[in-house]
Protein backbone atom coordinates (compact mmCIF):
# COMPACT_ATOMS: atom_id res chain seq x y z
CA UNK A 1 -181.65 -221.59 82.37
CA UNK A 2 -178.73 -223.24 80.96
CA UNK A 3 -176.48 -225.10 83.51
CA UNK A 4 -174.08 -226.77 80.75
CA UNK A 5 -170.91 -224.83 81.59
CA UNK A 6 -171.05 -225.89 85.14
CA UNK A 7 -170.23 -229.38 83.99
CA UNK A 8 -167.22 -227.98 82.43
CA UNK A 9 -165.72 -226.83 85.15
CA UNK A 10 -166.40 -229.72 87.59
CA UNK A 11 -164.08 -232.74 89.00
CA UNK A 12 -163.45 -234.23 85.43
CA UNK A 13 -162.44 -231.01 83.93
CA UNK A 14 -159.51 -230.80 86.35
CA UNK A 15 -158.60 -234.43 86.51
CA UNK A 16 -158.87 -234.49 82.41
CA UNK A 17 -156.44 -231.30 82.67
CA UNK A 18 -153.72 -233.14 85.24
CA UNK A 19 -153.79 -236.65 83.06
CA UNK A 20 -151.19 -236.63 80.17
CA UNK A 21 -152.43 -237.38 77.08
CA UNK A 22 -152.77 -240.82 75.98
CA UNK A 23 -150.20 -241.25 73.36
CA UNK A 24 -147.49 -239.43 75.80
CA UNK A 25 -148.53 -242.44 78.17
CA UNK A 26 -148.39 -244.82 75.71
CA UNK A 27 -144.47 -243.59 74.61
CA UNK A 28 -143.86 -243.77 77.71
CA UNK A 29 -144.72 -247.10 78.50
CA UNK A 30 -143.04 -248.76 74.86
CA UNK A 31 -140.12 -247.16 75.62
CA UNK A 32 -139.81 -248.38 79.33
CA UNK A 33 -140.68 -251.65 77.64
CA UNK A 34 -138.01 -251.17 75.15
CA UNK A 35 -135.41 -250.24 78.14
CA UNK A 36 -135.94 -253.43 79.68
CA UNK A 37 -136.04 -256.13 77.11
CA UNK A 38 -132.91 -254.51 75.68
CA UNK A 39 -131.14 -255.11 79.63
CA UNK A 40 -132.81 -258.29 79.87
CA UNK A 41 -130.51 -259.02 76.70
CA UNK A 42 -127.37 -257.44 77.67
CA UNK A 43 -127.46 -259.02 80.58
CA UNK A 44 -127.89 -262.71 79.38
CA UNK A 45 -125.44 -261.83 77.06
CA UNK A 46 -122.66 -261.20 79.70
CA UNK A 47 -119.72 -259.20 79.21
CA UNK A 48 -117.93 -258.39 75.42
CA UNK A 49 -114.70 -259.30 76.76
CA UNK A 50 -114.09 -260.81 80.25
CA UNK A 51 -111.03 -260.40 80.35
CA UNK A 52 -111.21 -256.45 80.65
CA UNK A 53 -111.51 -254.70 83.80
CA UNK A 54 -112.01 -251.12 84.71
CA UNK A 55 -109.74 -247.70 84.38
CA UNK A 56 -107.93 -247.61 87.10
CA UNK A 57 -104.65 -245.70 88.09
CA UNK A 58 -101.86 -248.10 88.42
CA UNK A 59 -101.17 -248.67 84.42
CA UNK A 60 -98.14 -250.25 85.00
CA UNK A 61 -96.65 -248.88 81.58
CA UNK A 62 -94.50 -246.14 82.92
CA UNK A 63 -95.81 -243.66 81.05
CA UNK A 64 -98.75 -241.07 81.70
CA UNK A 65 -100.06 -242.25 78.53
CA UNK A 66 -100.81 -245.47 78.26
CA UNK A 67 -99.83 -247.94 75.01
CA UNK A 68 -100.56 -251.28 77.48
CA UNK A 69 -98.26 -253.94 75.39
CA UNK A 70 -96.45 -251.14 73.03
CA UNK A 71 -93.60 -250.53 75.33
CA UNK A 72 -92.65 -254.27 74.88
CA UNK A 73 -91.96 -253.86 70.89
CA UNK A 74 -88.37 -252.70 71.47
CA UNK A 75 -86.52 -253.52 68.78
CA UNK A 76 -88.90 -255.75 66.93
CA UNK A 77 -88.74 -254.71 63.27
CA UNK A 78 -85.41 -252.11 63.31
């Protein structure tokens, strides 16, 4: 009597069937890698422009739509 198939259906079988593959795992793992060193660099290179600060809603332009230092040009090349 053959008992072969029993082993097929054991423990590993379902533990074999609940791992991921290998090379999903090892994606996963270069691009966490990647992730990280690429914040590690961001972050020691510090902000593009310090200066700059968030959106916020007092634009002080008096207008709903923005221009920042436009509304100063009054005049300059007429």
């Amino acid at each position: 009597m053959d008992v072969s198939w029993q082993s097929s259906f054991g423990a590993g079988a379902l533990v074999r069937k609940l791992v991921p593959p290998p090379a999903l795992c090892g994606f996963l793992l270069l691009l966490a890698l990647v992730f990280t060193l690429s914040y590690a660099m961001g972050a020691a290179a510090g902000p593009v422009a310090p200066g700059m600060h968030g959106t916020g809603t007092n634009r002080g332009d008096g207008g709903p739509g923005g221009g920042g230092d436009m509304g100063n040009m009054h005049g300059a090349g007429h």
